[in-house]
Protein backbone atom coordinates (compact mmCIF):
# COMPACT_ATOMS: atom_id res chain seq x y z
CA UNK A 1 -17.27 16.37 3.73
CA UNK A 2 -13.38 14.70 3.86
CA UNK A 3 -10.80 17.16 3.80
CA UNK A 4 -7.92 14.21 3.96
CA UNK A 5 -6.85 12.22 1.79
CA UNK A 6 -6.16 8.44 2.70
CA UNK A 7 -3.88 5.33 1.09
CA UNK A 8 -3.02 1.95 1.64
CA UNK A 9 0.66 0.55 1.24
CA UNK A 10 2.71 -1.86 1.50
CA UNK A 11 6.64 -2.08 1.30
CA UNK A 12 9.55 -5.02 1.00
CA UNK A 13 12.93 -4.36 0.02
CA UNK A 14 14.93 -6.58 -2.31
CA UNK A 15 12.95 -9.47 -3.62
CA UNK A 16 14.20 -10.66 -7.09
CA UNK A 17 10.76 -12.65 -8.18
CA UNK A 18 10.41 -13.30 -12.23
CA UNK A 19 7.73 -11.44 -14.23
CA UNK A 20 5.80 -15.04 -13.40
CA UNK A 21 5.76 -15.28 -9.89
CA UNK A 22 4.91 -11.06 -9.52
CA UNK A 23 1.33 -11.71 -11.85
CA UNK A 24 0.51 -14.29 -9.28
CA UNK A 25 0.36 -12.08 -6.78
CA UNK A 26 -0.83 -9.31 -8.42
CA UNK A 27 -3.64 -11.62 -9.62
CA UNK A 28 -3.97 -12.82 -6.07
CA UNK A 29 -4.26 -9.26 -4.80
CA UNK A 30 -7.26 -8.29 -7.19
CA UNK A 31 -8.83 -10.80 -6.81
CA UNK A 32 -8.88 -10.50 -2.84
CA UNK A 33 -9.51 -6.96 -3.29
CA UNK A 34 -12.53 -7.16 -5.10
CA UNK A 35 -14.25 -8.39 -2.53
CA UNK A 36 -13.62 -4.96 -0.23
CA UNK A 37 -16.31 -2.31 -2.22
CA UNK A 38 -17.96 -2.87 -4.98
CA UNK A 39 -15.69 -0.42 -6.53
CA UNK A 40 -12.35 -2.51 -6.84
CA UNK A 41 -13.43 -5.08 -8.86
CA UNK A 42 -12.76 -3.18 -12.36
CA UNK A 43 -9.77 -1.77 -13.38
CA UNK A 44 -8.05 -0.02 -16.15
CA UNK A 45 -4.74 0.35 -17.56
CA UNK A 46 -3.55 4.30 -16.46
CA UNK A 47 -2.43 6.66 -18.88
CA UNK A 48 -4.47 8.99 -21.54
CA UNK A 49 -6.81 7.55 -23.68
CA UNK A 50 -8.89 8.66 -26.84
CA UNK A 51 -12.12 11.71 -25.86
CA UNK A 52 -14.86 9.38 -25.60
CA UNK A 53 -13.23 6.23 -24.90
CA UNK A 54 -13.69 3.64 -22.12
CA UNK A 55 -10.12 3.06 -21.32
CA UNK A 56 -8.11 -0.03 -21.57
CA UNK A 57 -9.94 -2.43 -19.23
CA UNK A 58 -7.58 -4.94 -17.63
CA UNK A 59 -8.73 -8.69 -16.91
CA UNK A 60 -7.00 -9.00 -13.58
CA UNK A 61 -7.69 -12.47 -13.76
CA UNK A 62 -6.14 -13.39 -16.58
CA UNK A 63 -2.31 -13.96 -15.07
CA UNK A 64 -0.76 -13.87 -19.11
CA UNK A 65 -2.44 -10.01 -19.55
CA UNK A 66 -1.21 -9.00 -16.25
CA UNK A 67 2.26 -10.00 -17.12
CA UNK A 68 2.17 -8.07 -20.50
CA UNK A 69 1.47 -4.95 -18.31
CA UNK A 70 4.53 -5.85 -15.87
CA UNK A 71 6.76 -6.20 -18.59
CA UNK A 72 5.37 -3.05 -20.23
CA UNK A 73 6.52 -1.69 -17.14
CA UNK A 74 9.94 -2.50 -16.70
CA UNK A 75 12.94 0.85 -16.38
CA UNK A 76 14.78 1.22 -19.45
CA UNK A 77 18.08 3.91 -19.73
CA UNK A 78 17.44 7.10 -20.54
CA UNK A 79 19.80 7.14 -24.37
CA UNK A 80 19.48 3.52 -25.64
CA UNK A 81 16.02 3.05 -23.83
CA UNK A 82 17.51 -0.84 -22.53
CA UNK A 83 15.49 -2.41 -19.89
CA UNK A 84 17.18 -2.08 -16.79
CA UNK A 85 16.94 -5.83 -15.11
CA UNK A 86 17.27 -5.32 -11.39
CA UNK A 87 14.23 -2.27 -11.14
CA UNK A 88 11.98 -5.37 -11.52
CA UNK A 89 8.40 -4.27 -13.08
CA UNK A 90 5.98 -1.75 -12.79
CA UNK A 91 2.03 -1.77 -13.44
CA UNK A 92 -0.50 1.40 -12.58
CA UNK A 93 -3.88 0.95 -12.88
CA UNK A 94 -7.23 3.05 -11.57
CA UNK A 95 -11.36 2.30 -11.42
CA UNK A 96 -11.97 4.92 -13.96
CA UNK A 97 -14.17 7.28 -11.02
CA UNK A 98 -13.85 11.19 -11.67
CA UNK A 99 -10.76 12.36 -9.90
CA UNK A 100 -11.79 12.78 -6.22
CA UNK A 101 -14.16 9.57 -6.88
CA UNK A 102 -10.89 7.42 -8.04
CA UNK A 103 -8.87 4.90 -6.49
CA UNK A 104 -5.72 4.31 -8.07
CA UNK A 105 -3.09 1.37 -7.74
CA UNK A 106 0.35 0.99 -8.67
CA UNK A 107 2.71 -1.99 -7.78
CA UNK A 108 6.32 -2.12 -8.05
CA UNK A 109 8.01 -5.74 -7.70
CA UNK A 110 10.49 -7.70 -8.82
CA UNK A 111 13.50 -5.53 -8.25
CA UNK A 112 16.73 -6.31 -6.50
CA UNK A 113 18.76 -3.34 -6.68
CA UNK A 114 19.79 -1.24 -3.53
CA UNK A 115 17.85 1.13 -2.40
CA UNK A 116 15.21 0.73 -5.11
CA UNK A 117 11.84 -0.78 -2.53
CA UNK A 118 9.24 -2.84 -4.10
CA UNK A 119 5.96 -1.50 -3.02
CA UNK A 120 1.80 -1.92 -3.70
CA UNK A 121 0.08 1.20 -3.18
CA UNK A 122 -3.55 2.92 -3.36
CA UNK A 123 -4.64 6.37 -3.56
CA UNK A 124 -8.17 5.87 -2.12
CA UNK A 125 -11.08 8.63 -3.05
CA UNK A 126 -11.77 11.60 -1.13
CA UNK A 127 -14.67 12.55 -1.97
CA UNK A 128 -18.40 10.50 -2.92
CA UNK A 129 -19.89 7.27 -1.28
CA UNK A 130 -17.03 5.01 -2.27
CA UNK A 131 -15.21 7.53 -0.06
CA UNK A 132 -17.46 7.03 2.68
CA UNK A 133 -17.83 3.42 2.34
CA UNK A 134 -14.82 2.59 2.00
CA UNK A 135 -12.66 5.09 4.93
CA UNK A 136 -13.97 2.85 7.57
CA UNK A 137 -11.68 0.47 10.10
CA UNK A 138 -13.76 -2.67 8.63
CA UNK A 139 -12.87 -1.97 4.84
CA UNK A 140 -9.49 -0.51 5.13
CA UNK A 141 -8.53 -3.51 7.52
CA UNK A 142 -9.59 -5.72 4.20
CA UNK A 143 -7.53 -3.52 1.88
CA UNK A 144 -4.13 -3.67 4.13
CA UNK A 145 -4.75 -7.23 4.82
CA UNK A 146 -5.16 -8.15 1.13
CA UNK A 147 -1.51 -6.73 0.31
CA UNK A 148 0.19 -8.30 3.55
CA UNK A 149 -1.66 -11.50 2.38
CA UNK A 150 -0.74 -11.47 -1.71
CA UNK A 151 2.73 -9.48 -1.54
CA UNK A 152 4.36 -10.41 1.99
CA UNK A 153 5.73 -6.98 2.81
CA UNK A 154 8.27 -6.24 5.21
CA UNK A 155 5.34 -3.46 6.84
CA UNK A 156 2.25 -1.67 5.76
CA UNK A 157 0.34 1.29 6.40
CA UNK A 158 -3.29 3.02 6.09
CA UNK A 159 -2.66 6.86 6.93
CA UNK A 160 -4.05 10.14 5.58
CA UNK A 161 -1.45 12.21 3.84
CA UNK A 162 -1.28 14.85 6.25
CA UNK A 163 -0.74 12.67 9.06
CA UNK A 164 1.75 11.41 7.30
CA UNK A 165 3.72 14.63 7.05
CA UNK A 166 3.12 15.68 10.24
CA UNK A 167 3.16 12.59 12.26
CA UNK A 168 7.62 12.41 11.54
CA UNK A 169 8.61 15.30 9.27
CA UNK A 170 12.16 14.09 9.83
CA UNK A 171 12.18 10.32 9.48
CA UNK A 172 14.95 8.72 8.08
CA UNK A 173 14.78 7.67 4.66
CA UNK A 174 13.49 4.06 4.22
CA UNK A 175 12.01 3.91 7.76
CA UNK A 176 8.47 2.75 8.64
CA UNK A 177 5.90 4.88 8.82
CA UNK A 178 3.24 4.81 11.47
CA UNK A 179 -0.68 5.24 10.37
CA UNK A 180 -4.24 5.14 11.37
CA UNK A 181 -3.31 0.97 10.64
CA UNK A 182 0.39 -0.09 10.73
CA UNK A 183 1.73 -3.71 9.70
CA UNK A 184 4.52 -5.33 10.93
CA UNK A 185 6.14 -8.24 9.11
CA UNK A 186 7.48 -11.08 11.84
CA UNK A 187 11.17 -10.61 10.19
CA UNK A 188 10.87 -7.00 11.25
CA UNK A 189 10.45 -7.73 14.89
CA UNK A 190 8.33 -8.21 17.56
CA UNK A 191 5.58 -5.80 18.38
CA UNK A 192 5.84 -4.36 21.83
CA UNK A 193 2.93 -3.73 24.27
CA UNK A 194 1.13 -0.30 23.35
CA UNK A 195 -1.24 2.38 25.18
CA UNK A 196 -5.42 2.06 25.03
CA UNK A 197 -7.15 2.07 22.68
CA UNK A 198 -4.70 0.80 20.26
CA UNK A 199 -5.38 -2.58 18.87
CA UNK A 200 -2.94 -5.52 17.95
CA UNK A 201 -3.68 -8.35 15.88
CA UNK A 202 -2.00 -10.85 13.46
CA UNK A 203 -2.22 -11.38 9.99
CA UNK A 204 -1.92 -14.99 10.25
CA UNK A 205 1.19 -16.31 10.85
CA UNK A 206 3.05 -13.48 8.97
CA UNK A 207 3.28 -10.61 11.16
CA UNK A 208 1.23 -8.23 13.01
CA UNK A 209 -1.46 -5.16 13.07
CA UNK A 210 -1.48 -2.10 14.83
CA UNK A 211 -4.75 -0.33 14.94
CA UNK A 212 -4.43 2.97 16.81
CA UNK A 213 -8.25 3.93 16.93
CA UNK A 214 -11.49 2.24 15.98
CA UNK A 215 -12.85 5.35 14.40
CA UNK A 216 -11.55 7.35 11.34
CA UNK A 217 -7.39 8.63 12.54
CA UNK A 218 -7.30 12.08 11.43
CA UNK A 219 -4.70 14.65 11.47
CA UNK A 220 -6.97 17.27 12.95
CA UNK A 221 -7.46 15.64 15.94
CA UNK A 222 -5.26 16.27 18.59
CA UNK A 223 -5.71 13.40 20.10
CA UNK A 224 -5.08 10.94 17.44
CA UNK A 225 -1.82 13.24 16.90
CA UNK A 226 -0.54 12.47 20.39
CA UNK A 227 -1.48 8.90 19.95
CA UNK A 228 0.30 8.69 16.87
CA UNK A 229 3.48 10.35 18.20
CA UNK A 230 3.75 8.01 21.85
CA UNK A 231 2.98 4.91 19.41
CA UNK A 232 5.46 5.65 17.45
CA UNK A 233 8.01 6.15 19.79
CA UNK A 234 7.24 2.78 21.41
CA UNK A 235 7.33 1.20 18.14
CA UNK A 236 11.00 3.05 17.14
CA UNK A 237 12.24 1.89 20.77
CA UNK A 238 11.22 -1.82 19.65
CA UNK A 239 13.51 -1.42 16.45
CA UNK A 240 10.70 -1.99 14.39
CA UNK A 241 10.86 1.52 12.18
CA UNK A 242 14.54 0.89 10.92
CA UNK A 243 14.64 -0.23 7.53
CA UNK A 244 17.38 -2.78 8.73
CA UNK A 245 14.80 -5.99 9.50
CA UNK A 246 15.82 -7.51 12.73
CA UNK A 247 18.85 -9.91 13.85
């Protein structure tokens, strides 16, 4: 049985992109994510729906649909409900699983207003084969890849919750966190040499991977803890954690 819970994510700061150029990507992403598990290649819009009914199912593929739902998404002010421009667009979507079975994605691009980050994010399932199939170094490498490749991020991460939390409890606001798989855009920095068994390898020619273990990183593992904490440090030495991208 998992007792942790695991998610993918990737983060850039200020990007103004139109509602256009953020369903290419998006459609991009799917389409490359698809092809991870047999479970992310159907999604539907999130939200309630009627006792009984199927959900709204979402054509990633169709690039008009997907920027409906972006522009369905957009901030509006609290009184006179007005869209607020520079918070860029919003889309959530999930694979209609039971709740521990579920994987659920939201994106955030398109916005240009400081601090406001854009961001592509899933909640991957805890529990069930999906869960098992899909919380290995192979598949998760795919996921992570898959947003570095359709978004360009300034980093990345695949972590489990808890090691989250308990990896930096204090971080600064807006820094990098450090996971189980870590990405590095090439504006962020360069990637410094790091302690056995961690792994380093590019994502093309946009940045680079950190892989601290071949098997599953958990948080009850002492050892991955330790890991976690020297890699870090080497990585926060290197600059790369800041949320100010490199000179």
């Amino acid at each position: 049985m998992l007792h942790e819970t695991y998610y993918a994510g990737a983060y850039w700061g200020v990007r103004r992109e139109a509602v256009g150029e953020c369903a290419r990507r998006a459609e991009f992403f799917f389409e490359m994510l698809a092809r991870c598990d047999a479970s992310l290649g159907q999604w539907y819009r999130a939200g309630r729906v009627a006792r009984g009914s199927p959900g709204h199912l979402v054509h990633t593929n169709d690039r008009e649909e997907l920027e409906k739902l972006l522009l369905r998404g957009r901030s509006r002010t609290d009184l006179d409900k007005q869209i607020i421009e520079d918070l860029g667009f919003g889309v959530r979507f999930w694979n209609q699983e039971p709740d521990d079975r579920a994987t659920k994605a939201s994106i955030r691009c398109g916005a240009y207003a400081e601090p406001v980050s854009n961001s592509c994010l899933l909640d991957l399932p805890s529990q069930g084969e999906s869960a098992e199939r899909m919380q290995t170094l192979s598949t998760l490498l795919q996921v992570l890849t898959c947003m570095v490749t359709a978004w360009d991020p300034d980093w990345g991460v695949v972590n489990s919750s808890r090691a989250l939390m308990e990896l930096a409890p204090d971080a600064p606001m807006g820094d990098a966190a450090v996971g189980w798989m870590t990405y590095f855009s090439r504006r962020r920095g360069t990637v410094p040499p790091l302690p056995a068994p961690v792994h380093i390898e590019p994502v093309g020619s946009l940045g680079m991977l950190v892989i601290l273990t071949p098997e599953r990183f958990t948080a009850s593992n002492p050892e991955h803890m330790a890991l976690g904490r020297r890699v870090r440090e080497l990585l926060g030495r290197a600059g790369l954690l800041s949320s100010r991208p490199a000179e």
